[in-house]
PDB file of N, CA and C in Angstrom:
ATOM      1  N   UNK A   1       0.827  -1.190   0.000  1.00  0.00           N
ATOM      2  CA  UNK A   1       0.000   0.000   0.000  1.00  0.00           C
ATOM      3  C   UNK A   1       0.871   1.253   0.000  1.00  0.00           C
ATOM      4  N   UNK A   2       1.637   1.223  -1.074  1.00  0.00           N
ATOM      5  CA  UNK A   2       2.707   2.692  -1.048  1.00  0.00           C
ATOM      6  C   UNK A   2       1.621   4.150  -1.354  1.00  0.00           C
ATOM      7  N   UNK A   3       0.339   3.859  -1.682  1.00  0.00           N
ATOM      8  CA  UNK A   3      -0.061   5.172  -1.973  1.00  0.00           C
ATOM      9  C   UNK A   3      -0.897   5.681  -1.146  1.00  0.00           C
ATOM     10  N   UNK A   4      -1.011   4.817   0.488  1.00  0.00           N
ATOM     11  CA  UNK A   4      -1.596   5.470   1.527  1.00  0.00           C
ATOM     12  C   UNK A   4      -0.394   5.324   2.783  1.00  0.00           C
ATOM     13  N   UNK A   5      -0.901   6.205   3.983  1.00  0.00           N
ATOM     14  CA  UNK A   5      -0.205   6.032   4.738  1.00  0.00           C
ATOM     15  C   UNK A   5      -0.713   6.078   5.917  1.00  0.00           C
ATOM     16  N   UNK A   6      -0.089   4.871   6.885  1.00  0.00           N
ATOM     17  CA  UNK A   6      -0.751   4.094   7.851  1.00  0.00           C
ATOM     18  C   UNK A   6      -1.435   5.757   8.546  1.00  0.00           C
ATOM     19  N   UNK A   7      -2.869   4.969   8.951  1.00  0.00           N
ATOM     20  CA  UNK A   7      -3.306   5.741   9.794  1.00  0.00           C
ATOM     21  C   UNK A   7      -4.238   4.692  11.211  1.00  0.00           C
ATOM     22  N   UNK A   8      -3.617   4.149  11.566  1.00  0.00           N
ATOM     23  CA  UNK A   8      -3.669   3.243  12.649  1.00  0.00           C
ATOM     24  C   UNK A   8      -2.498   2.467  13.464  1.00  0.00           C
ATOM     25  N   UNK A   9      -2.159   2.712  14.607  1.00  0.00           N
ATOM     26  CA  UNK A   9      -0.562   2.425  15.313  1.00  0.00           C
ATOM     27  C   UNK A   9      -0.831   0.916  15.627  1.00  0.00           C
ATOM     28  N   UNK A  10       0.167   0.362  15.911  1.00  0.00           N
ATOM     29  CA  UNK A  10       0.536  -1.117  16.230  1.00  0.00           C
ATOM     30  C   UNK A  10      -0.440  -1.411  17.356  1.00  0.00           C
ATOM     31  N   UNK A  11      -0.659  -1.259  18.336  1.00  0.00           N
ATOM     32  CA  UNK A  11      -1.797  -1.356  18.986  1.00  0.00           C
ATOM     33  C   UNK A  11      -3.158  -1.774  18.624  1.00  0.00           C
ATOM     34  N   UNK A  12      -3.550  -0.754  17.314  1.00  0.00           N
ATOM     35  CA  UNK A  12      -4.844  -0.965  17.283  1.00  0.00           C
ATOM     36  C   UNK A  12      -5.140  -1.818  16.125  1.00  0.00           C
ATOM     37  N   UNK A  13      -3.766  -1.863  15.722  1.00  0.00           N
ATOM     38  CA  UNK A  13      -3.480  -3.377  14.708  1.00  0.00           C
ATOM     39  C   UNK A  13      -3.892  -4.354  15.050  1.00  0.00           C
ATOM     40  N   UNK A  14      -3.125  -4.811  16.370  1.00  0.00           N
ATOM     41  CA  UNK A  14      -3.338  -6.058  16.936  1.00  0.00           C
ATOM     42  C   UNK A  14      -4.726  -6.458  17.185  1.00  0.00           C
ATOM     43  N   UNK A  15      -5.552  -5.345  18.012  1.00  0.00           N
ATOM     44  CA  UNK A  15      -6.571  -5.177  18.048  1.00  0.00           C
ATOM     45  C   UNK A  15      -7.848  -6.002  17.026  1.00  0.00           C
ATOM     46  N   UNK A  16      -7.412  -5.030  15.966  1.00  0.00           N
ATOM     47  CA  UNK A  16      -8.409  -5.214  14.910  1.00  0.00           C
ATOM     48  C   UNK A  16      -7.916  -6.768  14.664  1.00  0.00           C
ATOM     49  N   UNK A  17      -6.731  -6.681  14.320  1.00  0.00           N
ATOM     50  CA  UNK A  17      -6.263  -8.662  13.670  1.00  0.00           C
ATOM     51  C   UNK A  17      -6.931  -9.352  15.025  1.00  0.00           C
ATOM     52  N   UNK A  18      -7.320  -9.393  15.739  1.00  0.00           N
ATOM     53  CA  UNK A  18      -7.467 -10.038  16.951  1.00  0.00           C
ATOM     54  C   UNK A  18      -8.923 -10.295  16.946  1.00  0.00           C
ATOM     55  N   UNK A  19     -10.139  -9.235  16.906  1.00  0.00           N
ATOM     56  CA  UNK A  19     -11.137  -9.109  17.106  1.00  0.00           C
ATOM     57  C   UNK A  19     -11.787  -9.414  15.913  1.00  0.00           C
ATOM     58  N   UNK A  20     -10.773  -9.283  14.800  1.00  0.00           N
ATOM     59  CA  UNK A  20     -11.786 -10.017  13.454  1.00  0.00           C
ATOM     60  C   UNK A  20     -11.605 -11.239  13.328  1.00  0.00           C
ATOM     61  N   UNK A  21     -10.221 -11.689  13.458  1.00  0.00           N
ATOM     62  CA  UNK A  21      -9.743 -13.139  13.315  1.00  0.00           C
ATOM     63  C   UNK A  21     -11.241 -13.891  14.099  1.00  0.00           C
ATOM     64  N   UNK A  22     -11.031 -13.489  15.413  1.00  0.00           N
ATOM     65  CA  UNK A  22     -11.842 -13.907  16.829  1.00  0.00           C
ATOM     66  C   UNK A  22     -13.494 -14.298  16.188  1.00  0.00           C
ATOM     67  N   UNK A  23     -13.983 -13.217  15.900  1.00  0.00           N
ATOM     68  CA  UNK A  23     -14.984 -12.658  15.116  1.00  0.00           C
ATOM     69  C   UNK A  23     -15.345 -13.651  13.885  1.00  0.00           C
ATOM     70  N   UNK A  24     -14.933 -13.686  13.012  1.00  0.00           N
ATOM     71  CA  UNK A  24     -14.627 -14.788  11.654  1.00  0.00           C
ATOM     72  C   UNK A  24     -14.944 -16.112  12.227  1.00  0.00           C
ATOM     73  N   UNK A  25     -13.904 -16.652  13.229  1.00  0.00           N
ATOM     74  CA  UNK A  25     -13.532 -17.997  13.566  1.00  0.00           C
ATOM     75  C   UNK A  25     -15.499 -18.186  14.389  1.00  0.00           C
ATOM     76  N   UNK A  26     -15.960 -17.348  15.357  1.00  0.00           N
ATOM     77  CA  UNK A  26     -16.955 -17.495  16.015  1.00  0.00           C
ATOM     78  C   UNK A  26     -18.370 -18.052  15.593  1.00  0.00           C
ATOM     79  N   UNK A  27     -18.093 -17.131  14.041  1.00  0.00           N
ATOM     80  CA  UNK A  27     -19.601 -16.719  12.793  1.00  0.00           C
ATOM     81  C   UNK A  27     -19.734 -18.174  12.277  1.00  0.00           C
ATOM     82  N   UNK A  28     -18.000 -18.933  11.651  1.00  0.00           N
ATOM     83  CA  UNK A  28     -18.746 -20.002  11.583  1.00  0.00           C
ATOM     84  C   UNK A  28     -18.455 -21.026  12.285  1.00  0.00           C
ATOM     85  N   UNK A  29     -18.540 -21.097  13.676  1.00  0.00           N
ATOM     86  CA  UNK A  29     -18.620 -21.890  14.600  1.00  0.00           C
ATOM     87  C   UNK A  29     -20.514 -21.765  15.068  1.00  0.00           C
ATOM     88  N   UNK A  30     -20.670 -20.622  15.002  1.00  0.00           N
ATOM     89  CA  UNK A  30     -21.998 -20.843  15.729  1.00  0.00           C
ATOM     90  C   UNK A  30     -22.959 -20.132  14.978  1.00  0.00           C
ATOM     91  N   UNK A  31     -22.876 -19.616  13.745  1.00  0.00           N
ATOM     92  CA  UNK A  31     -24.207 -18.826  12.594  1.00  0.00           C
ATOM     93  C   UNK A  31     -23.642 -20.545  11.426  1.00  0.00           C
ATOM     94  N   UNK A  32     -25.275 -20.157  10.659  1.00  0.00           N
ATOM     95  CA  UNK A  32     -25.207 -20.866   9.334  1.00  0.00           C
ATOM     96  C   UNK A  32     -25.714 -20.133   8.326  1.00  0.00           C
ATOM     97  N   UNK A  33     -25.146 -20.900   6.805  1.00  0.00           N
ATOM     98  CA  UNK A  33     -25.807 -20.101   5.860  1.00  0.00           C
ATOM     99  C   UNK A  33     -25.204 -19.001   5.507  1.00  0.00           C
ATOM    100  N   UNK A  34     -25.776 -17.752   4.885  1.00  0.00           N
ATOM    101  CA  UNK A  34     -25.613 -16.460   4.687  1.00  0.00           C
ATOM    102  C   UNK A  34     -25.368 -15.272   5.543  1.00  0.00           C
ATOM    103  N   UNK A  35     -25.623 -15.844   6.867  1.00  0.00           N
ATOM    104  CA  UNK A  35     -25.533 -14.935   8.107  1.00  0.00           C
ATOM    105  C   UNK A  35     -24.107 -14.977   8.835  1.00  0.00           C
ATOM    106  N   UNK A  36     -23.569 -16.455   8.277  1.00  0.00           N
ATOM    107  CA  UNK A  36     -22.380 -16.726   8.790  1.00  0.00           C
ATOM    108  C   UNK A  36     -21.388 -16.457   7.626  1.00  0.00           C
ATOM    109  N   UNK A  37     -21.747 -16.496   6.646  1.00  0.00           N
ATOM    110  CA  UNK A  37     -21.139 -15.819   5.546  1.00  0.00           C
ATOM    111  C   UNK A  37     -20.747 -14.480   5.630  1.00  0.00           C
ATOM    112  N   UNK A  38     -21.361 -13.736   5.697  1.00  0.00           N
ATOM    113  CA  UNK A  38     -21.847 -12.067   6.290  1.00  0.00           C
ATOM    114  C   UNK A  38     -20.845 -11.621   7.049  1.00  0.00           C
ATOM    115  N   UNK A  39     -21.098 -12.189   7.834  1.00  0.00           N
ATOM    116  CA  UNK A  39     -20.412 -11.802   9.461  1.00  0.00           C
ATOM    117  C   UNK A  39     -19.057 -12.244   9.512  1.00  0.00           C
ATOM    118  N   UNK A  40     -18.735 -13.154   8.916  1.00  0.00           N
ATOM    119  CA  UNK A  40     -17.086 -14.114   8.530  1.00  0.00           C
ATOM    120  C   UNK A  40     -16.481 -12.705   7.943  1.00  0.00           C
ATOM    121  N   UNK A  41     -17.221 -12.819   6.502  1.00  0.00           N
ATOM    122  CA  UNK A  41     -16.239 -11.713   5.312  1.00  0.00           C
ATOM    123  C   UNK A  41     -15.688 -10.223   5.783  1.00  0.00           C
ATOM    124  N   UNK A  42     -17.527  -9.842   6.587  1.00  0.00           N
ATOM    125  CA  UNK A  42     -16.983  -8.608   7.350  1.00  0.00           C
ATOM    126  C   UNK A  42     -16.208  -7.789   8.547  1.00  0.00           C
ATOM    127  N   UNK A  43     -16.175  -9.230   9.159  1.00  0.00           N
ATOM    128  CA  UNK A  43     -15.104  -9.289  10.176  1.00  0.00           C
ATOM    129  C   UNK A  43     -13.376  -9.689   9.647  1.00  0.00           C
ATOM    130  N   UNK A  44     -13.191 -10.172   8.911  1.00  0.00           N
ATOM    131  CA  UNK A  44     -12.178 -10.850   7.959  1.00  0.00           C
ATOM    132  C   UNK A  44     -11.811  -9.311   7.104  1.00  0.00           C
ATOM    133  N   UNK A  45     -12.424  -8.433   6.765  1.00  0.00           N
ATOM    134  CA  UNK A  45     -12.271  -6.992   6.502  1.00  0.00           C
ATOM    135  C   UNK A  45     -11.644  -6.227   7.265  1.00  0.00           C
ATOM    136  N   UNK A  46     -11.970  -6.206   8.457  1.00  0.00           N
ATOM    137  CA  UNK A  46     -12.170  -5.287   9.748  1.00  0.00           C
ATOM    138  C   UNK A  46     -10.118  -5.980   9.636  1.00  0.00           C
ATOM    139  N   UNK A  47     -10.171  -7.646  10.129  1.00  0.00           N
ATOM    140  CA  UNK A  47      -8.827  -7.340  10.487  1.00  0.00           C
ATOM    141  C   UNK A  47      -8.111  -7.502   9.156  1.00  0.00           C
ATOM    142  N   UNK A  48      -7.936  -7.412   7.727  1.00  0.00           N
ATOM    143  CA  UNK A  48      -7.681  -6.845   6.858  1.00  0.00           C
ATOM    144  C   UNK A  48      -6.941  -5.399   7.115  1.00  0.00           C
ATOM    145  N   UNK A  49      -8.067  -4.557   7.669  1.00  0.00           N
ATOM    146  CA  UNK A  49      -7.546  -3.108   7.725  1.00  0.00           C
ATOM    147  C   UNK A  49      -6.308  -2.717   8.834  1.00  0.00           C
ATOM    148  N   UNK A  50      -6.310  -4.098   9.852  1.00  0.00           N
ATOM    149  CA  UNK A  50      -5.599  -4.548  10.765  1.00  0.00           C
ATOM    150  C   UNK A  50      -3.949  -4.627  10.496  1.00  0.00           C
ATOM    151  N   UNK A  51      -3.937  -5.702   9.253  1.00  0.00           N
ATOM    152  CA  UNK A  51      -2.557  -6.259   8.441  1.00  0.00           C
ATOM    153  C   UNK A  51      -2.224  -4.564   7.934  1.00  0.00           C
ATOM    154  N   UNK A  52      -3.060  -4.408   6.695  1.00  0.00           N
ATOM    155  CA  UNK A  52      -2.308  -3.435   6.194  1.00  0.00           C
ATOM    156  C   UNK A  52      -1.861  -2.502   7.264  1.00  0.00           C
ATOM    157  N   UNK A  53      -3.145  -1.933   8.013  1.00  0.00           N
ATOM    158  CA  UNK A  53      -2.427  -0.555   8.911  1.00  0.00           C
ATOM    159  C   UNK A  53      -3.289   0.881   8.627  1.00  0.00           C
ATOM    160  N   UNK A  54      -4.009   0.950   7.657  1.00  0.00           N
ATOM    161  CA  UNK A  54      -4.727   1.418   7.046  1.00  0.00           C
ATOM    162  C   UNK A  54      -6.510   1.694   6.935  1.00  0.00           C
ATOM    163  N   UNK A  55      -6.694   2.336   7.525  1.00  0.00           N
ATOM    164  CA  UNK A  55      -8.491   2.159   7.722  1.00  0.00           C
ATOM    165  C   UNK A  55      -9.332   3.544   6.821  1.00  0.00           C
ATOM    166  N   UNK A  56     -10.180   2.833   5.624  1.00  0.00           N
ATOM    167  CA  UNK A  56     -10.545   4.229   5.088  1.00  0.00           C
ATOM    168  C   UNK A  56     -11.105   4.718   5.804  1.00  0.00           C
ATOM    169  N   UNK A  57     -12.412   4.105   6.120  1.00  0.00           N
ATOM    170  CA  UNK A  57     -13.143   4.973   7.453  1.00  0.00           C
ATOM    171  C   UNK A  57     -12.482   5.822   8.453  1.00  0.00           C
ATOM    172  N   UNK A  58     -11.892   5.395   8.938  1.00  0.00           N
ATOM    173  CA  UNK A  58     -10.567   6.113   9.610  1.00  0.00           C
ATOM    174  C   UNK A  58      -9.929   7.480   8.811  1.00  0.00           C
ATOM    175  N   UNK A  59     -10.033   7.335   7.524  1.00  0.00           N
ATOM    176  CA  UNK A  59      -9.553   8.361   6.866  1.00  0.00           C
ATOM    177  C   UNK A  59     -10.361   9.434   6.353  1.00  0.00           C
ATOM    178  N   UNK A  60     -11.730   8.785   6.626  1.00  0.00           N
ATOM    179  CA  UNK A  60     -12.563   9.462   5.756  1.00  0.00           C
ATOM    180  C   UNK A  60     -12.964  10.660   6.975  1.00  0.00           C
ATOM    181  N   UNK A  61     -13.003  10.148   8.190  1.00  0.00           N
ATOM    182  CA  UNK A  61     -13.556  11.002   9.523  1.00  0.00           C
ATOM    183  C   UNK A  61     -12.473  11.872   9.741  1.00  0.00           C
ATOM    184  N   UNK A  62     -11.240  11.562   9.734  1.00  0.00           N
ATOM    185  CA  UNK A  62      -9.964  12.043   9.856  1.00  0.00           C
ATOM    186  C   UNK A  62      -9.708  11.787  11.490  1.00  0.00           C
ATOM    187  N   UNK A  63      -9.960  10.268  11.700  1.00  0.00           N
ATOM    188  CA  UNK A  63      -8.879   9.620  12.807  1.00  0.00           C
ATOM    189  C   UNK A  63      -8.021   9.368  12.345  1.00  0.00           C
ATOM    190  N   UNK A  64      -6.943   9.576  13.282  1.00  0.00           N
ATOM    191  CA  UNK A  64      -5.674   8.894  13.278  1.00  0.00           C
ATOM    192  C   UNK A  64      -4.570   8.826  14.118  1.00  0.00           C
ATOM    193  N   UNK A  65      -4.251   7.939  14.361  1.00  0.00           N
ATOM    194  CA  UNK A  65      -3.291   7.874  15.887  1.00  0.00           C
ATOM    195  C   UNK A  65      -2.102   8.370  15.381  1.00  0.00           C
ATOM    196  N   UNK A  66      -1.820   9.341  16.360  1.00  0.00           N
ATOM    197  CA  UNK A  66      -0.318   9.939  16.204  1.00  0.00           C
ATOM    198  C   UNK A  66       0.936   9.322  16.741  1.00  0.00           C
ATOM    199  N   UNK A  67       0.473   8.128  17.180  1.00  0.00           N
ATOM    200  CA  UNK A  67       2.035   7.541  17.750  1.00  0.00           C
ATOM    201  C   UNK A  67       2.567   6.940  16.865  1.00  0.00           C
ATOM    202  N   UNK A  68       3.702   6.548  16.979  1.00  0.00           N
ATOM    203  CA  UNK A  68       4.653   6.255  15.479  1.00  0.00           C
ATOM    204  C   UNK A  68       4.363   4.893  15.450  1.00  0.00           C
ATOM    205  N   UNK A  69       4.169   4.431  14.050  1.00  0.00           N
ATOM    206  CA  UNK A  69       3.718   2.913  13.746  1.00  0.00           C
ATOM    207  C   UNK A  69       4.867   2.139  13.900  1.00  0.00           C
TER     208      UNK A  69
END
């Protein structure tokens, strides 16, 4: 992602990789169908934005953690 720049610190990395992974693994342990589909992909997003470092939403509001990544 050279043409953005992180706007989320190591912290809230972990975070997000943590709570979507968590999230994902839960949907299809205990939803079926399309609901567990749903809830997998969009949590699987969430810590997506996690890996890269990068959150548009985040960009679009203009959060962003100022501690050094």
């Amino acid at each position: 992602m050279a043409f953005f720049r992180k706007n989320i610190g190591r912290g809230q990395q972990a975070v997000r990789i943590g709570i979507g992974v968590g999230v994902a693994l839960l949907a299809y342990g205990f939803l079926n169908g399309w609901l567990a589909l749903l809830v997998g992909v969009s949590s699987l997003s969430f810590a997506l934005t996690g890996i890269v470092g990068y959150c548009p939403a985040c960009a679009v509001a203009g959060v962003h953690d100022r501690s050094k990544p």
